[in-house]
PDB file of N, CA and C in Angstrom:
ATOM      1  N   UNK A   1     128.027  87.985 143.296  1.00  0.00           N
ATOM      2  CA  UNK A   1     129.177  87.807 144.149  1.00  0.00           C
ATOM      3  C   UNK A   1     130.211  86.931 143.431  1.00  0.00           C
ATOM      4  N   UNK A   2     131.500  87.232 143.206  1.00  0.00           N
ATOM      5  CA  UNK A   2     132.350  86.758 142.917  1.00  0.00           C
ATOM      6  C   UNK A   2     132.829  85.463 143.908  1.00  0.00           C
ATOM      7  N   UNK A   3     132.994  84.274 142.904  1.00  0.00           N
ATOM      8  CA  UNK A   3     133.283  83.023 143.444  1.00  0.00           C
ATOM      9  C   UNK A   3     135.385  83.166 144.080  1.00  0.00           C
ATOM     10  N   UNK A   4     135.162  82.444 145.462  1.00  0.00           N
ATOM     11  CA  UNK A   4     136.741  82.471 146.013  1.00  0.00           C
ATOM     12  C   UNK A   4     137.405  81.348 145.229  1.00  0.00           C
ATOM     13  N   UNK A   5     136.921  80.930 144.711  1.00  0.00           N
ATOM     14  CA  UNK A   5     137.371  79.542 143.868  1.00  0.00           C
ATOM     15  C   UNK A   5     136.740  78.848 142.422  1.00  0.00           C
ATOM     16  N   UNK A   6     137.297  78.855 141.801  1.00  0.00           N
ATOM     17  CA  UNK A   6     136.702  77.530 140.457  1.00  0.00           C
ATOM     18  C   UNK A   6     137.748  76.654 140.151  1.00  0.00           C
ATOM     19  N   UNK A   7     137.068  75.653 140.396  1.00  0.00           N
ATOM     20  CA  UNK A   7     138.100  74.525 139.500  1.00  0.00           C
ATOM     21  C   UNK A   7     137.285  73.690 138.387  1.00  0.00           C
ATOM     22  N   UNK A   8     137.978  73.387 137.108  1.00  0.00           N
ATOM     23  CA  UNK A   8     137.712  73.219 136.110  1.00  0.00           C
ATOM     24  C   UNK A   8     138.169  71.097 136.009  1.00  0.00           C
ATOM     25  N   UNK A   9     137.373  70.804 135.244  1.00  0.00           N
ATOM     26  CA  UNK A   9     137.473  69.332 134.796  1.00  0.00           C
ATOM     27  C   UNK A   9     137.016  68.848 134.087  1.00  0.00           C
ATOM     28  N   UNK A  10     138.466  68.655 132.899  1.00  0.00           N
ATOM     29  CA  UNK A  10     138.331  68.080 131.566  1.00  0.00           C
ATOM     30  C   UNK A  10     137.912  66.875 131.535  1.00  0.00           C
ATOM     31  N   UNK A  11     136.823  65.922 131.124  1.00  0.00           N
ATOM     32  CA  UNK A  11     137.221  64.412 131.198  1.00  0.00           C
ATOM     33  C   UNK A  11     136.269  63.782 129.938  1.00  0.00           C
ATOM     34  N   UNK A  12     136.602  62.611 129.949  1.00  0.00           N
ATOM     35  CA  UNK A  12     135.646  61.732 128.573  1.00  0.00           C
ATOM     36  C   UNK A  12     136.122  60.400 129.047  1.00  0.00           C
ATOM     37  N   UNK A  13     134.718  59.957 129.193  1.00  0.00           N
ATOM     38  CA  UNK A  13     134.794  58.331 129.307  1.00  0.00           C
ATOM     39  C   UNK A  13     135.730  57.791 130.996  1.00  0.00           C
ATOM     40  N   UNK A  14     135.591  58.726 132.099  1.00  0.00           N
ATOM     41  CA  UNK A  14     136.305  58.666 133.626  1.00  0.00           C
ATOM     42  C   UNK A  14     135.023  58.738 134.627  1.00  0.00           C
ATOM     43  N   UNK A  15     134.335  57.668 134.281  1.00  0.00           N
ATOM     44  CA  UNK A  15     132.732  58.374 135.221  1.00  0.00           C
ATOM     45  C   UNK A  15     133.682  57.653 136.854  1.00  0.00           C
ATOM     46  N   UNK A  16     133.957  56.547 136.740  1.00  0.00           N
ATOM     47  CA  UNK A  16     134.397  56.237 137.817  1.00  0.00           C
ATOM     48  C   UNK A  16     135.372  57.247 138.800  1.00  0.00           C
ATOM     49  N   UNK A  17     136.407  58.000 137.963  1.00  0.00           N
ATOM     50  CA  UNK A  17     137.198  58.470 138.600  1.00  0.00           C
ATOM     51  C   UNK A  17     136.784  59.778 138.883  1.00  0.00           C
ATOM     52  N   UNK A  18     135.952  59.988 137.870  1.00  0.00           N
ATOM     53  CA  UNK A  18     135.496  61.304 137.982  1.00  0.00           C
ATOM     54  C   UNK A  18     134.528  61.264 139.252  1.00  0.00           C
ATOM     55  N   UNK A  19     133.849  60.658 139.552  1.00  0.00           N
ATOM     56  CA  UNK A  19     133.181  60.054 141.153  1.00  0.00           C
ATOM     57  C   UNK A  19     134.241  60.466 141.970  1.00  0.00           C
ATOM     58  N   UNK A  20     135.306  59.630 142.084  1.00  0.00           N
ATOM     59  CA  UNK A  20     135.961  59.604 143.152  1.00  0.00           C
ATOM     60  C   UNK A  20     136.478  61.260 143.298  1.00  0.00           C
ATOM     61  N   UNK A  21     136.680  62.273 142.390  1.00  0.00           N
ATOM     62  CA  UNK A  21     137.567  63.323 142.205  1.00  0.00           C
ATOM     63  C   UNK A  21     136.435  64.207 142.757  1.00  0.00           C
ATOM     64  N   UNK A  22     134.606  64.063 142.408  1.00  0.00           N
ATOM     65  CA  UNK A  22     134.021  64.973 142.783  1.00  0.00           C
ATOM     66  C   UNK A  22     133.837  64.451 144.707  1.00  0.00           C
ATOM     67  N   UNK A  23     134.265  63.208 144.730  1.00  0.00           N
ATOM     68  CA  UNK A  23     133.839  63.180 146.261  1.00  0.00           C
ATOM     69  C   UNK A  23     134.752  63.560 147.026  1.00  0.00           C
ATOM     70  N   UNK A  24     136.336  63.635 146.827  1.00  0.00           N
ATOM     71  CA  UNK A  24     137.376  64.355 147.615  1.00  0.00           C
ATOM     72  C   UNK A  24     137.004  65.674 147.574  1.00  0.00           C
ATOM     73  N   UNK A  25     136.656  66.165 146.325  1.00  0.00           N
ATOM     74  CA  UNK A  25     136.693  68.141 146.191  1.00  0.00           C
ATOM     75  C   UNK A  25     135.210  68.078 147.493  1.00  0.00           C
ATOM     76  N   UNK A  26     134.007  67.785 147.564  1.00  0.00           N
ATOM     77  CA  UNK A  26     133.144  67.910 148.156  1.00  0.00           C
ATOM     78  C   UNK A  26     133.892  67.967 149.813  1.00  0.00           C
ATOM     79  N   UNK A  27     134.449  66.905 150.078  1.00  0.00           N
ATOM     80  CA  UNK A  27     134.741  66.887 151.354  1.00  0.00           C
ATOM     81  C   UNK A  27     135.949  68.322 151.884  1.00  0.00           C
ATOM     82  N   UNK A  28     136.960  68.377 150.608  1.00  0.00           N
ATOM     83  CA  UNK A  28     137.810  69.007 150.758  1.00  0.00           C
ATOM     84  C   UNK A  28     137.049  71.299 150.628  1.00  0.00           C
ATOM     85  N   UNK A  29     135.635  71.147 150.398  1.00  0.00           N
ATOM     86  CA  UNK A  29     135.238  72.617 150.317  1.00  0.00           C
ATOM     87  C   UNK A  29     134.070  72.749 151.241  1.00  0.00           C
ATOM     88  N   UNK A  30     134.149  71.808 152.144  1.00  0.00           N
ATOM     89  CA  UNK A  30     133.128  71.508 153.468  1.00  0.00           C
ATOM     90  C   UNK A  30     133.291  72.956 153.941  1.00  0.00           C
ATOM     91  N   UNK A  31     131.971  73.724 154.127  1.00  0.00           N
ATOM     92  CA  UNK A  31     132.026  75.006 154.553  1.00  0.00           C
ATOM     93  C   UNK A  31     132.605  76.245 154.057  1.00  0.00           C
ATOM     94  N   UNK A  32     133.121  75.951 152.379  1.00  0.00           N
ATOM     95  CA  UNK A  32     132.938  76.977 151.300  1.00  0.00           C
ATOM     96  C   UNK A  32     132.269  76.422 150.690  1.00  0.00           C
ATOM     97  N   UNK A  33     131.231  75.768 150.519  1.00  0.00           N
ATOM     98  CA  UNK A  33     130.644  75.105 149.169  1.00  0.00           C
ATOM     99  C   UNK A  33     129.920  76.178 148.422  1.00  0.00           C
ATOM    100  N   UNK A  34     129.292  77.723 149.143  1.00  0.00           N
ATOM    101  CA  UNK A  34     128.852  78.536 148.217  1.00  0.00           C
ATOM    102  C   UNK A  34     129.688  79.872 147.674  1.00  0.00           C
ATOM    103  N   UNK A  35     131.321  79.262 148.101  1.00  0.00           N
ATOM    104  CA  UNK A  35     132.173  79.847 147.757  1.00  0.00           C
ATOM    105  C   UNK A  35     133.024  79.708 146.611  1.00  0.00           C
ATOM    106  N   UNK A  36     132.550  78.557 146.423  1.00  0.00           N
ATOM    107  CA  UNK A  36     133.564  77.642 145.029  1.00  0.00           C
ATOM    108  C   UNK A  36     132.503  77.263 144.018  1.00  0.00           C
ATOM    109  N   UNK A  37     133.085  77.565 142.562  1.00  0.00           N
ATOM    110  CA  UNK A  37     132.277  76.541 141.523  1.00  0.00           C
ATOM    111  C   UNK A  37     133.328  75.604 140.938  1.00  0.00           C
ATOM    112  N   UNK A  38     132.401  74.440 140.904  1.00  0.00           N
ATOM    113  CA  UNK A  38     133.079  73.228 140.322  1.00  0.00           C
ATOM    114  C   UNK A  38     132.483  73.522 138.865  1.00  0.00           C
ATOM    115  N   UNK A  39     133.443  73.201 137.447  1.00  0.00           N
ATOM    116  CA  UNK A  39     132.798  72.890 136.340  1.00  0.00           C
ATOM    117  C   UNK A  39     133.308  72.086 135.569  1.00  0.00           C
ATOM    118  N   UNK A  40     132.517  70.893 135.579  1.00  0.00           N
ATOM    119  CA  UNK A  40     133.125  69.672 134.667  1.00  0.00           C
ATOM    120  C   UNK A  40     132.753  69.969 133.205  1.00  0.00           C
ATOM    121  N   UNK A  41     133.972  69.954 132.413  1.00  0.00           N
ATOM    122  CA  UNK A  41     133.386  69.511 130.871  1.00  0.00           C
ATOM    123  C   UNK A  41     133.925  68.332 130.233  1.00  0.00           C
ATOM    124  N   UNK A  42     132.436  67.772 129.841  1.00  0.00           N
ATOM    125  CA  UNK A  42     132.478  66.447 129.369  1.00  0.00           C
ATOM    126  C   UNK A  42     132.611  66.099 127.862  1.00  0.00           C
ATOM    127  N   UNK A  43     133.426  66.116 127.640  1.00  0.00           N
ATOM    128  CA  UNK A  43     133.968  65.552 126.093  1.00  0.00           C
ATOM    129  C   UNK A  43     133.094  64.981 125.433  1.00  0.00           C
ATOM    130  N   UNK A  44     131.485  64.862 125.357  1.00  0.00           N
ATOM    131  CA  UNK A  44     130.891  63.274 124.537  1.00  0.00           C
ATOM    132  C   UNK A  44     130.893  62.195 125.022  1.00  0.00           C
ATOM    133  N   UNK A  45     130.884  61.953 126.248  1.00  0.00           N
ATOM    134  CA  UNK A  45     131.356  60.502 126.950  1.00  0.00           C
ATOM    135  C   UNK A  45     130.358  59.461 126.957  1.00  0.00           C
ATOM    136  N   UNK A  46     130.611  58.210 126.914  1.00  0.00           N
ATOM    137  CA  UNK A  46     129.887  57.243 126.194  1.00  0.00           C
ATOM    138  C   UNK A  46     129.239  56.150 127.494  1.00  0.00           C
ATOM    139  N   UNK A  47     130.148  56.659 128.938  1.00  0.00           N
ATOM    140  CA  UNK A  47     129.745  55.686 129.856  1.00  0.00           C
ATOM    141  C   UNK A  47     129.034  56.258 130.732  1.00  0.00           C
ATOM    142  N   UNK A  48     129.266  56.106 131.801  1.00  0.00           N
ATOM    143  CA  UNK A  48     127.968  56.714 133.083  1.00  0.00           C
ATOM    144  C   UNK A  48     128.967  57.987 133.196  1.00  0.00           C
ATOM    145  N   UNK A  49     129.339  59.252 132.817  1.00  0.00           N
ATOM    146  CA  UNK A  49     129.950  60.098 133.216  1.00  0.00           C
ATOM    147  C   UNK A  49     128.757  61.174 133.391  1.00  0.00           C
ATOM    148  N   UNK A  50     127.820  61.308 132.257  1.00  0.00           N
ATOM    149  CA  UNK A  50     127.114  62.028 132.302  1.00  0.00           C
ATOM    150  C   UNK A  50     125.375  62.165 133.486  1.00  0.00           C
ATOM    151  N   UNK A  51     125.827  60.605 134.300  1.00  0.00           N
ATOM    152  CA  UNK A  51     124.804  59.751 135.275  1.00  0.00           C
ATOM    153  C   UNK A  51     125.773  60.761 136.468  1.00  0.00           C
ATOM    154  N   UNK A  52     127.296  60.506 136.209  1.00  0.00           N
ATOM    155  CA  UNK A  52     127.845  60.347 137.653  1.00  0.00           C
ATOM    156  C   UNK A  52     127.678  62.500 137.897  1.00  0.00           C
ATOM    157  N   UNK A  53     127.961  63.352 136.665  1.00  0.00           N
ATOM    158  CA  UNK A  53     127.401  64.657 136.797  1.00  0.00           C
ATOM    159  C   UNK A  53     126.212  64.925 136.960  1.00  0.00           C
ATOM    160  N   UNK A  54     125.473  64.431 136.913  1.00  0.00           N
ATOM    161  CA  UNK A  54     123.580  64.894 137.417  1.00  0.00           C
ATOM    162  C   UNK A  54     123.589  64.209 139.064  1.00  0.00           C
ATOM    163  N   UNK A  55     124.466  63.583 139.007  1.00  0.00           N
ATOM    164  CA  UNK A  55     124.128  62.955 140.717  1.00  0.00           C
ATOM    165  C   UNK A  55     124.949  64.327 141.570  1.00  0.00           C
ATOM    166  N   UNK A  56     125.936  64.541 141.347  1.00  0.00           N
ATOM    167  CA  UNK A  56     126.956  65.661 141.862  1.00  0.00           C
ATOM    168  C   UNK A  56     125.982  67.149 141.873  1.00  0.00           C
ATOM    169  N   UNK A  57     125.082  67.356 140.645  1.00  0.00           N
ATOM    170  CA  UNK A  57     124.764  68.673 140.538  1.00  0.00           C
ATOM    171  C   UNK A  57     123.893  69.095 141.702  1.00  0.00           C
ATOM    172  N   UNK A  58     123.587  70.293 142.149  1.00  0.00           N
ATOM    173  CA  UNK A  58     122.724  70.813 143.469  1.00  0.00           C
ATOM    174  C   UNK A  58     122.386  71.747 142.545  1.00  0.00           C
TER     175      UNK A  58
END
């Protein structure tokens, strides 16, 4: 089945913000969530970015 949505996210070294960005999109696809893919790509990042994507993943 073709996804109604993807949004894409570039980041390196934004674990914080990148938190805050996956917790608006979550609230904001309340009741499409198996309609949308989120896909972060992570540059090599050196701080908790790669902590704050395994907490987000389902």
């Amino acid at each position: 089945m073709n996804k109604l949505l993807t949004i894409a996210i570039p980041t390196y070294n934004r674990c914080t913000e990148l938190d805050k960005q996956l917790q608006w999109l979550s609230e904001a696809i309340q009741g499409y969530e198996t309609e949308c893919h989120i896909l972060v790509s992570d540059n090599c990042s050196m701080d908790g970015t790669p902590d704050v994507i395994k907490n987000w993943q389902t």
